[in-house]
Protein backbone atom coordinates (compact mmCIF):
# COMPACT_ATOMS: atom_id res chain seq x y z
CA UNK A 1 0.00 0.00 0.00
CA UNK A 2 1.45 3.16 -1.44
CA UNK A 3 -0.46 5.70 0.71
CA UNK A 4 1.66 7.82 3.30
CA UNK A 5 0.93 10.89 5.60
CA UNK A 6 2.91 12.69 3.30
CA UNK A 7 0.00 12.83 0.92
CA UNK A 8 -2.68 14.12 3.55
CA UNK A 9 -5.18 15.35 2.92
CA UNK A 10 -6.81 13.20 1.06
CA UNK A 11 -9.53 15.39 0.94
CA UNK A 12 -10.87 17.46 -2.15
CA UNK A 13 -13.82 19.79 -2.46
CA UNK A 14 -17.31 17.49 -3.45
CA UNK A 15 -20.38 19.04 -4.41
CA UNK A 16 -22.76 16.85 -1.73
CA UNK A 17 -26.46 16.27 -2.73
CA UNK A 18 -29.45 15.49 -1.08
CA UNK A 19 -30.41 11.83 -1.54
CA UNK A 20 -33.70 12.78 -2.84
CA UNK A 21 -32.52 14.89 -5.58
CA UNK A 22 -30.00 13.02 -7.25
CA UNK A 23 -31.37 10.98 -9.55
CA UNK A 24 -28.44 8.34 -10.52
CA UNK A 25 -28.03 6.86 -7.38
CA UNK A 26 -26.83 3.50 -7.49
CA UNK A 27 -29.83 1.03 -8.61
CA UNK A 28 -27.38 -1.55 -5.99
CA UNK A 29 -27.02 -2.72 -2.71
CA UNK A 30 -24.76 0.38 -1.92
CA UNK A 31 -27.84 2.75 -1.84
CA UNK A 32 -28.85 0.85 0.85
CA UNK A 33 -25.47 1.60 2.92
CA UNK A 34 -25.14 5.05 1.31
CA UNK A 35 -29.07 6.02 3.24
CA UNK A 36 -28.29 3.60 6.44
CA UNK A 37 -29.04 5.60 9.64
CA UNK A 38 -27.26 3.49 12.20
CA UNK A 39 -23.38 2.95 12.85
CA UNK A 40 -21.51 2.40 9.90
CA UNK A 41 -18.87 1.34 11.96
CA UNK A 42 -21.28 -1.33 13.51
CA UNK A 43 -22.52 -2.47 9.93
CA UNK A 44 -18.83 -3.00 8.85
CA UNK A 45 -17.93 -4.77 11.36
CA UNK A 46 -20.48 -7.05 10.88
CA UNK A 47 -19.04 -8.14 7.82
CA UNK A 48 -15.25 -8.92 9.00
CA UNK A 49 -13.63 -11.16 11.66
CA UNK A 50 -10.77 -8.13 11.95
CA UNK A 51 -11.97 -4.27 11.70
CA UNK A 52 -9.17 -1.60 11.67
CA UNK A 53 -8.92 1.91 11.78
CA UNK A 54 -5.54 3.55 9.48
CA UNK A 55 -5.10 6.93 10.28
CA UNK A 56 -3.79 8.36 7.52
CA UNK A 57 -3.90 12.04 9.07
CA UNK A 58 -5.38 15.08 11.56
CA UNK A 59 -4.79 17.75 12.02
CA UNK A 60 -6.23 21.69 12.60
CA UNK A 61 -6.24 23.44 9.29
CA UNK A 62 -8.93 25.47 7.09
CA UNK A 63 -11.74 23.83 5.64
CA UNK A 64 -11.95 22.98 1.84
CA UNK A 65 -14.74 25.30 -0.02
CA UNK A 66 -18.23 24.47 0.67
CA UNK A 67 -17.12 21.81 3.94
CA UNK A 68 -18.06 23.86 7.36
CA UNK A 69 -19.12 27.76 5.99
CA UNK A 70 -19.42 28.63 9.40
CA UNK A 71 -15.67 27.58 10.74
CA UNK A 72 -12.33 29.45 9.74
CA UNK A 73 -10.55 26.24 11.51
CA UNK A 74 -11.89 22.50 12.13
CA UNK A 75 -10.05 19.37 13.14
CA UNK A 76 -9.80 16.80 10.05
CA UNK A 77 -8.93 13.38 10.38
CA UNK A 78 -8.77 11.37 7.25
CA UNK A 79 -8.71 7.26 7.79
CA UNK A 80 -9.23 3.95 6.13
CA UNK A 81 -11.65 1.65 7.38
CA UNK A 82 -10.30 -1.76 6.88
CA UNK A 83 -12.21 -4.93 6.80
CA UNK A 84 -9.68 -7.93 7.34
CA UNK A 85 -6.61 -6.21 6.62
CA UNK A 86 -8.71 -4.87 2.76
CA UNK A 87 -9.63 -1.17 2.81
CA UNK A 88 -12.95 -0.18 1.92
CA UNK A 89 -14.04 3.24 3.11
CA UNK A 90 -12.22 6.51 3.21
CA UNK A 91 -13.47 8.82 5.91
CA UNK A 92 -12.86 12.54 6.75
CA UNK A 93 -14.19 13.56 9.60
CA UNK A 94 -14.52 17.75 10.22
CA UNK A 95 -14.55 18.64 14.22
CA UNK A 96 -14.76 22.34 14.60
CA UNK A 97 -11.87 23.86 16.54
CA UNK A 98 -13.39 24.58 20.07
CA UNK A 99 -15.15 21.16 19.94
CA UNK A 100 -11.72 18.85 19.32
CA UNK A 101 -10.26 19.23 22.91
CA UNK A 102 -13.54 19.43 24.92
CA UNK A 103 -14.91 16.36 26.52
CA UNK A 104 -14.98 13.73 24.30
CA UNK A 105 -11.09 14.41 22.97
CA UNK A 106 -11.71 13.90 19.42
CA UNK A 107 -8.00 14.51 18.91
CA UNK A 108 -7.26 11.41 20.97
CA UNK A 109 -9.29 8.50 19.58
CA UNK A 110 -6.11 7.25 17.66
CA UNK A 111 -7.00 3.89 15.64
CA UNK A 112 -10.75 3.85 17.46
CA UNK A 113 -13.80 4.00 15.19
CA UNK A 114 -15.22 7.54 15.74
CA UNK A 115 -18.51 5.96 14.91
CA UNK A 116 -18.37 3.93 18.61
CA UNK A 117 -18.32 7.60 20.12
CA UNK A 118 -20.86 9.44 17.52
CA UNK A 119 -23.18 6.63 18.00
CA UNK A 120 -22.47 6.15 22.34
CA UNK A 121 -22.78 9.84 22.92
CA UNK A 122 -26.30 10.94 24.04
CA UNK A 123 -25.47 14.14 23.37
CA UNK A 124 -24.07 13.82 19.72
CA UNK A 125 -27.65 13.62 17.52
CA UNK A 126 -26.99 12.41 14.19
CA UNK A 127 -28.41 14.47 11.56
CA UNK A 128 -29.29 14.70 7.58
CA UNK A 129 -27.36 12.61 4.98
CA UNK A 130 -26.47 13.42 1.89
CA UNK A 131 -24.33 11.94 -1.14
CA UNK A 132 -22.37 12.20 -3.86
CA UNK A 133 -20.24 10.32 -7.23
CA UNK A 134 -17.54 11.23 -8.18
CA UNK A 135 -15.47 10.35 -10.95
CA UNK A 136 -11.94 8.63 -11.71
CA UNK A 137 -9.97 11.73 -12.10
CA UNK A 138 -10.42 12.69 -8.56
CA UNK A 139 -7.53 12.57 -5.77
CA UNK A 140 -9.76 9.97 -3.77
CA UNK A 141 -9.50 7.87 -7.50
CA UNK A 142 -6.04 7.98 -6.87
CA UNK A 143 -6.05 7.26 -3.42
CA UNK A 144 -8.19 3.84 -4.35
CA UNK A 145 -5.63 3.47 -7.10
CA UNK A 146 -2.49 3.57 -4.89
CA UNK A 147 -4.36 0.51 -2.52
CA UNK A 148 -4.17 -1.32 -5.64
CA UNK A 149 -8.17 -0.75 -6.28
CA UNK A 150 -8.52 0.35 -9.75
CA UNK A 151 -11.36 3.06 -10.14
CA UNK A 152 -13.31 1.95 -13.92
CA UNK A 153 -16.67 3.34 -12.37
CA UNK A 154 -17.37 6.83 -10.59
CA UNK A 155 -17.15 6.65 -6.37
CA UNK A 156 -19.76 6.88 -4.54
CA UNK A 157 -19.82 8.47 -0.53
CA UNK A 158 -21.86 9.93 2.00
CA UNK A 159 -21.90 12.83 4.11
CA UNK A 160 -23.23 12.81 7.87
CA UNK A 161 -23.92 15.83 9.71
CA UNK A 162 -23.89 14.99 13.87
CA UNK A 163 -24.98 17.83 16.48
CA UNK A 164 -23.08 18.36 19.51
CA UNK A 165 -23.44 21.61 21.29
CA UNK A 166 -25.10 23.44 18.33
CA UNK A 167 -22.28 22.71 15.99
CA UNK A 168 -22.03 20.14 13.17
CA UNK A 169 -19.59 17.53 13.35
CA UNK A 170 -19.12 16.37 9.61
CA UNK A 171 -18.40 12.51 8.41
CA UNK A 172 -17.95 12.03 5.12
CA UNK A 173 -17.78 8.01 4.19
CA UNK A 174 -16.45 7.02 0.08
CA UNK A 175 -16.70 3.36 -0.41
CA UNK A 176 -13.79 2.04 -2.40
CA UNK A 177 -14.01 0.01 -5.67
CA UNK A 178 -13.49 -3.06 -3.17
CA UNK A 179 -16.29 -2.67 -0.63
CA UNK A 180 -18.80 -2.06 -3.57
CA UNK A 181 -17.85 -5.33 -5.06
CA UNK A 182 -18.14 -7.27 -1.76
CA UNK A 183 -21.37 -5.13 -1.00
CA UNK A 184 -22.78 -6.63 -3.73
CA UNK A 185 -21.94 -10.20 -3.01
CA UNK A 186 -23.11 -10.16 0.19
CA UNK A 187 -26.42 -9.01 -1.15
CA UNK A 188 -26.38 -11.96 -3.90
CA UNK A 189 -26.18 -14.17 -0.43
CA UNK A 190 -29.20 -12.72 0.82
C-alpha cells in the first residue's frame, strides 16, 4: 500500500447532494449503505472477523470550499476503514476547533472507530445525509488506485452531519471500488 501521511489530505472539495434529488443513485445494494441511519462502523464490522482503523492524518487546518461555511478552523482526520486487513471506506471527519479538545477528545481516539463515540454519545444527535459520485480523475481515484483498487466506475460516498453543542460535526464516508464489489456479493447471499 502506497499511501503515506505525506500525501494528507486526502480530501478534495465534493459538491454533496441530497439523496432525494440526485437521480443516478446507485440502482445496488450500496444505496442501501449510502441512506443507512445506524453505525456504519457497527454495519462494517459485521461483515469482517478483523476491523481496523488507518489513520492516515489530523490535524487543525482550514476547511476545503463548501465543507463547514461557518468555521475558519476544524479538526480533520482522514482514515481507512479496513475490513480484514482490505480497505474499503475513506473517511474525513470535520470537528470544529473549540469542539476537538472538549470532553470527548476527538484529537485522541487514535486507531478507534469515531462511529463507537458518535453513536455512544447521548449528546451527539446524528443528523441529515447526503451523497455524492464522483469520478476517476479525482484525488480519492487515486487514493483507491495507490491501494491497488482500480477506479473503472465513478465513487460513490456519504456525508453525515452529527450535532453536539449546536455545531455540526461532519463525516464524510467514500466506499472504495473493493467494498462495492463485496457489497454486492453479500447481497447476492441474501
Amino acid at each position: 500500500m502506497n499511501v503515506t501521511s505525506l500525501s494528507f489530505p486526502y480530501g478534495e472539495s465534493i459538491q454533496w447532494f441530497s439523496p432525494e434529488v440526485i437521480n443516478s443513485m446507485p440502482k445496488t445494494a450500496l444505496k442501501e449503505w449510502l441512506l443507512a441511519t445506524g453505525s456504519l462502523t457497527q454495519k462494517l464490522k459485521s461483515c469482517c472477523q478483523d476491523f481496523e482503523v488507518k489513520v492516515l492524518g489530523e490535524h487543525l487546518t482550514v476547511p476545503l470550499a463548501g465543507e463547514c461555511p461557518l468555521q475558519t478552523q476544524v479538526w480533520v482526520r482522514e482514515v481507512l476503514l479496513c475490513l480484514d486487513g482490505e480497505p474499503w471506506v475513506f473517511a474525513r471527519t470535520l470537528i470544529p476547533e473549540n469542539l476537538a479538545d472538549k470532553q470527548h477528545n476527538f484529537k485522541a481516539l487514535g486507531n478507534r472507530p469515531l462511529g463507537e463515540l458518535l453513536f455512544s454519545s447521548t449528546d451527539i444527535v446524528p443528523g441529515k445525509i447526503e451523497v455524492a459520485e464522483f469520478e476517476s480523475c479525482t484525488k480519492l481515484a487515486q487514493l483507491a488506485t495507490s491501494l491497488s483498487q482500480p477506479v473503472n466506475k465513478p465513487l460513490w460516498g456519504r456525508r453525515r452531519y452529527f450535532n453536539l453543542a449546536n455545531q455540526d460535526i461532519i463525516v464524510s464516508e467514500i466506499f472504495l471500488p473493493h467494498a462495492v464489489e463485496k457489497i454486492n456479493a453479500l447481497a447476492l447471499q441474501q
